[in-house]
N, C-alpha and C. Protein backbone atom coordinates (compact mmCIF):
# COMPACT_ATOMS: atom_id res chain seq x y z
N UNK A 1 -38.87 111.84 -72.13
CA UNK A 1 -39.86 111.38 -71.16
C UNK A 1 -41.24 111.31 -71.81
N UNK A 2 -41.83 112.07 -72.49
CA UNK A 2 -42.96 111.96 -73.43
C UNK A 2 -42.73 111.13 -74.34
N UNK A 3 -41.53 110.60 -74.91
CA UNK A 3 -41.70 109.75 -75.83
C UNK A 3 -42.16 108.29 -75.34
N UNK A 4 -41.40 107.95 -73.62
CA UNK A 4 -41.50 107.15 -73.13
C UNK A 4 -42.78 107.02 -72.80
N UNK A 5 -43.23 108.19 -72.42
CA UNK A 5 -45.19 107.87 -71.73
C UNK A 5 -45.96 107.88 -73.03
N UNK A 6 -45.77 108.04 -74.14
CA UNK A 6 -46.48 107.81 -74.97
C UNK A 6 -47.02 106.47 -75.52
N UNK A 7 -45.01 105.51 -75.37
CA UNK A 7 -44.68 104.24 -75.55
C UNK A 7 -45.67 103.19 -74.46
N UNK A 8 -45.52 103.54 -73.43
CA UNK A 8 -46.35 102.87 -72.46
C UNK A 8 -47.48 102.81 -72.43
N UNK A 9 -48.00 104.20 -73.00
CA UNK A 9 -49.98 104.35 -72.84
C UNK A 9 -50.00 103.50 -73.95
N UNK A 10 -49.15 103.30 -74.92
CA UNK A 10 -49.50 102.35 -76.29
C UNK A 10 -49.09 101.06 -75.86
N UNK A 11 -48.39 100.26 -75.08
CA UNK A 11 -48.03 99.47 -74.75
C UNK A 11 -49.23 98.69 -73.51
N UNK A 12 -50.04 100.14 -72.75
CA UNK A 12 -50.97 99.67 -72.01
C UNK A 12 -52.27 99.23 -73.09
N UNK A 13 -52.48 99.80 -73.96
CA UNK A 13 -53.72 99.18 -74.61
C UNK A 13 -53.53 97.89 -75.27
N UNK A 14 -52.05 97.56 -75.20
CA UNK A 14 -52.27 95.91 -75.89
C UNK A 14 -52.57 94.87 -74.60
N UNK A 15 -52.55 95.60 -73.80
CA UNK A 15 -52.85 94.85 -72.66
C UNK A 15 -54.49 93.63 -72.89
N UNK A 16 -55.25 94.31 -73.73
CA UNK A 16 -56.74 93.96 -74.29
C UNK A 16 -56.92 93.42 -75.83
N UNK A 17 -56.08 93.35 -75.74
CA UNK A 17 -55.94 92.43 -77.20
C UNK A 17 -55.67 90.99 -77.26
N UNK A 18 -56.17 90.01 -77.54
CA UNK A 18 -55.43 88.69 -78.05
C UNK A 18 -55.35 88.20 -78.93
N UNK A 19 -54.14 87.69 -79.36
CA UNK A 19 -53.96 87.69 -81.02
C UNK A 19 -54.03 85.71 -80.46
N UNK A 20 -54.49 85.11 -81.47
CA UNK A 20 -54.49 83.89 -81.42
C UNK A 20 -54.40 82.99 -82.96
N UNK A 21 -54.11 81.91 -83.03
CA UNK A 21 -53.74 81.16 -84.19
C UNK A 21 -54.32 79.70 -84.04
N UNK A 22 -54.56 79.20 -85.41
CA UNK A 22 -54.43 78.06 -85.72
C UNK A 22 -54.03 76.88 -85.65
N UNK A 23 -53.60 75.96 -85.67
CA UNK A 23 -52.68 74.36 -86.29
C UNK A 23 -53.93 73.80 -86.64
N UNK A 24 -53.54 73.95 -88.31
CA UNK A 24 -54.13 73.21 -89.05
C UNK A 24 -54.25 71.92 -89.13
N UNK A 25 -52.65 71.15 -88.79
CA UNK A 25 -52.28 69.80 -88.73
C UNK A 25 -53.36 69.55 -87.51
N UNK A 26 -53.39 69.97 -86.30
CA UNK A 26 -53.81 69.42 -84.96
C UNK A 26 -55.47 70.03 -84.40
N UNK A 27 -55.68 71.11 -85.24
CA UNK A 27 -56.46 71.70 -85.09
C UNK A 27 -57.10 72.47 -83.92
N UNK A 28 -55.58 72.55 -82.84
CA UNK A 28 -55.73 73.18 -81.62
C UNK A 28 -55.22 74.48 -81.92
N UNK A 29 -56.01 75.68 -81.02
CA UNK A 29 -55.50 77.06 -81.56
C UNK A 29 -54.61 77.33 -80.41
N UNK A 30 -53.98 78.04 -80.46
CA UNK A 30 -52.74 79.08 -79.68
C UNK A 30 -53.27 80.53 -79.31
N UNK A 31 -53.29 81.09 -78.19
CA UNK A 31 -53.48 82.00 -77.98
C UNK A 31 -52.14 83.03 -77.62
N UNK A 32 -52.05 84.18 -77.74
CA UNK A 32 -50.71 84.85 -76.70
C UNK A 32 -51.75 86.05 -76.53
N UNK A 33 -51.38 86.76 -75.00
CA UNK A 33 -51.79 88.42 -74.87
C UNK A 33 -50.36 88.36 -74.14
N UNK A 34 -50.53 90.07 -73.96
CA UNK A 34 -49.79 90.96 -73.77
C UNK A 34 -50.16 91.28 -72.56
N UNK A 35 -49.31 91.11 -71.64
CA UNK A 35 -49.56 91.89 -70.13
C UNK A 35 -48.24 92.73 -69.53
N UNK A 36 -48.42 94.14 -69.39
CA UNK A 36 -47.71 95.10 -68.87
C UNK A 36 -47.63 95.23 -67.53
N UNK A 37 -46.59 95.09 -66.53
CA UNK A 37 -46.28 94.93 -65.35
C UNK A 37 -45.35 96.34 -64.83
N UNK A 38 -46.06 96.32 -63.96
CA UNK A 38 -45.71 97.98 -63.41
C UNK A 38 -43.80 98.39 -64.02
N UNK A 39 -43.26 97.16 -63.25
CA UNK A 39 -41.93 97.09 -63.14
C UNK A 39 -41.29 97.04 -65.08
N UNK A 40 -42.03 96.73 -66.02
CA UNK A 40 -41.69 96.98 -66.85
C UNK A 40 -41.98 98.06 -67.60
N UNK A 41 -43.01 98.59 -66.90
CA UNK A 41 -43.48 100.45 -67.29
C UNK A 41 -42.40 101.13 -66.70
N UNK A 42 -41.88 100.97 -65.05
CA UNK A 42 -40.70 101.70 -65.19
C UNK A 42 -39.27 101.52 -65.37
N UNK A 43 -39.18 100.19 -66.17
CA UNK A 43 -37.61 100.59 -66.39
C UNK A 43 -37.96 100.76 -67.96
N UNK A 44 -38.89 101.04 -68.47
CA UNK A 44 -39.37 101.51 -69.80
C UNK A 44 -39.21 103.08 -70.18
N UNK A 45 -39.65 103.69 -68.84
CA UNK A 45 -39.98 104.97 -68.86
C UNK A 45 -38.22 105.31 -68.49
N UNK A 46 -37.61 104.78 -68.06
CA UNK A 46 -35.88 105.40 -67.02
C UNK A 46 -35.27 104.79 -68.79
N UNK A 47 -35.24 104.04 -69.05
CA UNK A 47 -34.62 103.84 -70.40
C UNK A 47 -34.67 105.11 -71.79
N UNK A 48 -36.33 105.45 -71.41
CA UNK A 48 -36.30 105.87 -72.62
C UNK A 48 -35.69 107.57 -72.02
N UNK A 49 -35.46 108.00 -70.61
CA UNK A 49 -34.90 108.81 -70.23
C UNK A 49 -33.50 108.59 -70.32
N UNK A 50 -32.89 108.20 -70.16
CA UNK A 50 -31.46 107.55 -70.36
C UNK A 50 -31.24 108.01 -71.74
N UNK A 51 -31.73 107.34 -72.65
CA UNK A 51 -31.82 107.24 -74.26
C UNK A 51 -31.85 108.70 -74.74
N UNK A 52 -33.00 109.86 -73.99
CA UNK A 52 -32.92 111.06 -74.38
C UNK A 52 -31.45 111.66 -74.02
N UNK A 53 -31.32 111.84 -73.02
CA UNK A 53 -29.86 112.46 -72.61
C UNK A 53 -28.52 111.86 -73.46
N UNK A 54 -28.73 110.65 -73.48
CA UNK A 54 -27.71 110.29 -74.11
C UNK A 54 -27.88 110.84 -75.93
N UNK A 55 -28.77 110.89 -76.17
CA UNK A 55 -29.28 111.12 -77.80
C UNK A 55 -29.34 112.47 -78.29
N UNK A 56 -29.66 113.30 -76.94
CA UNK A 56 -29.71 114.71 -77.16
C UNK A 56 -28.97 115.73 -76.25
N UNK A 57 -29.10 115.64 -75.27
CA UNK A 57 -28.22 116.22 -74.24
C UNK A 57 -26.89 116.79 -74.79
N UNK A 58 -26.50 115.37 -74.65
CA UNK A 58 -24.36 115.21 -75.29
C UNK A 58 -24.34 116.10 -76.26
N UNK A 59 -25.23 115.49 -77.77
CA UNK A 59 -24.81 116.30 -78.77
C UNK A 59 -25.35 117.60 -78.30
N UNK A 60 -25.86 118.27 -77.81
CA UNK A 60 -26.08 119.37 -77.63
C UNK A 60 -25.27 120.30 -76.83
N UNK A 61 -24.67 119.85 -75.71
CA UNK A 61 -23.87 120.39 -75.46
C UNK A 61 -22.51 120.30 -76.03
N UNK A 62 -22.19 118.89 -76.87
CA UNK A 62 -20.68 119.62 -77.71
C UNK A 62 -21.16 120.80 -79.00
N UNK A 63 -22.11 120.77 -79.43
CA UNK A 63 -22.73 121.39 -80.36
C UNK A 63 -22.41 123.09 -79.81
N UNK A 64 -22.88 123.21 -78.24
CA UNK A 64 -22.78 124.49 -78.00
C UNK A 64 -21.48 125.11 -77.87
N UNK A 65 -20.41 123.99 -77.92
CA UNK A 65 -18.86 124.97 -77.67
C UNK A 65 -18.10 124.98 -78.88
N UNK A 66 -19.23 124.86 -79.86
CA UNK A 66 -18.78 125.05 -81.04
C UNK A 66 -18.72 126.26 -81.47
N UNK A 67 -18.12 126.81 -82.98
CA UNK A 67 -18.43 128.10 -83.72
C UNK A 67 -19.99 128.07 -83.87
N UNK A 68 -20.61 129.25 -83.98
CA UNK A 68 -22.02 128.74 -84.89
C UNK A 68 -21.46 128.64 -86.59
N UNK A 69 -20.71 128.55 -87.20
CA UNK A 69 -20.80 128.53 -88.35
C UNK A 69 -20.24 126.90 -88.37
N UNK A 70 -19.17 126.57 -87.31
CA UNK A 70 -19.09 125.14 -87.40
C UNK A 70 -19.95 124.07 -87.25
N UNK A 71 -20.82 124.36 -86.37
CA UNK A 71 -21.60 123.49 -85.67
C UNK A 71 -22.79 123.77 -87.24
N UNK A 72 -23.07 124.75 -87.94
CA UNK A 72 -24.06 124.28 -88.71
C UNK A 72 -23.64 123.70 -90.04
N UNK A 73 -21.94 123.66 -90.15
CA UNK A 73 -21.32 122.70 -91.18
C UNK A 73 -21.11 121.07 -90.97
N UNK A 74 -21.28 121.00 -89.54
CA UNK A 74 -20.96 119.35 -88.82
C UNK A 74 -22.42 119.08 -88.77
């Protein structure tokens, strides 16, 4: 969950950025920004919760019905 709110507060400051470009051939520039929408802050934040449990949780609990001498050979 902190990794996720970390992702987002970094994801909210590109909100103020615009990166823009060139055509040299045409000499019209291109702009893009970045805009963060609530609804993609939270299935950002439930993902990266998802992602923990699945990443740490599991192994942790097969980890615990292990030997301790196995579990620090695997």
């Amino acid at each position: 969950l902190a990794g996720g709110i970390g992702g987002v507060v970094a994801a909210f400051a590109l909100n103020f950025v615009r990166i823009s470009t060139v055509n040299w051939d045409t000499f019209s520039e291109i702009a893009f920004s970045f805009r963060l929408s609530a609804s993609i802050a939270v299935s950002a934040l439930l993902f990266s919760v998802i992602m923990g449990i699945v990443g740490g949780f599991f192994p942790a609990v097969r980890a615990s019905r292990l030997r301790i001498v196995e579990a620090l050979r695997g």
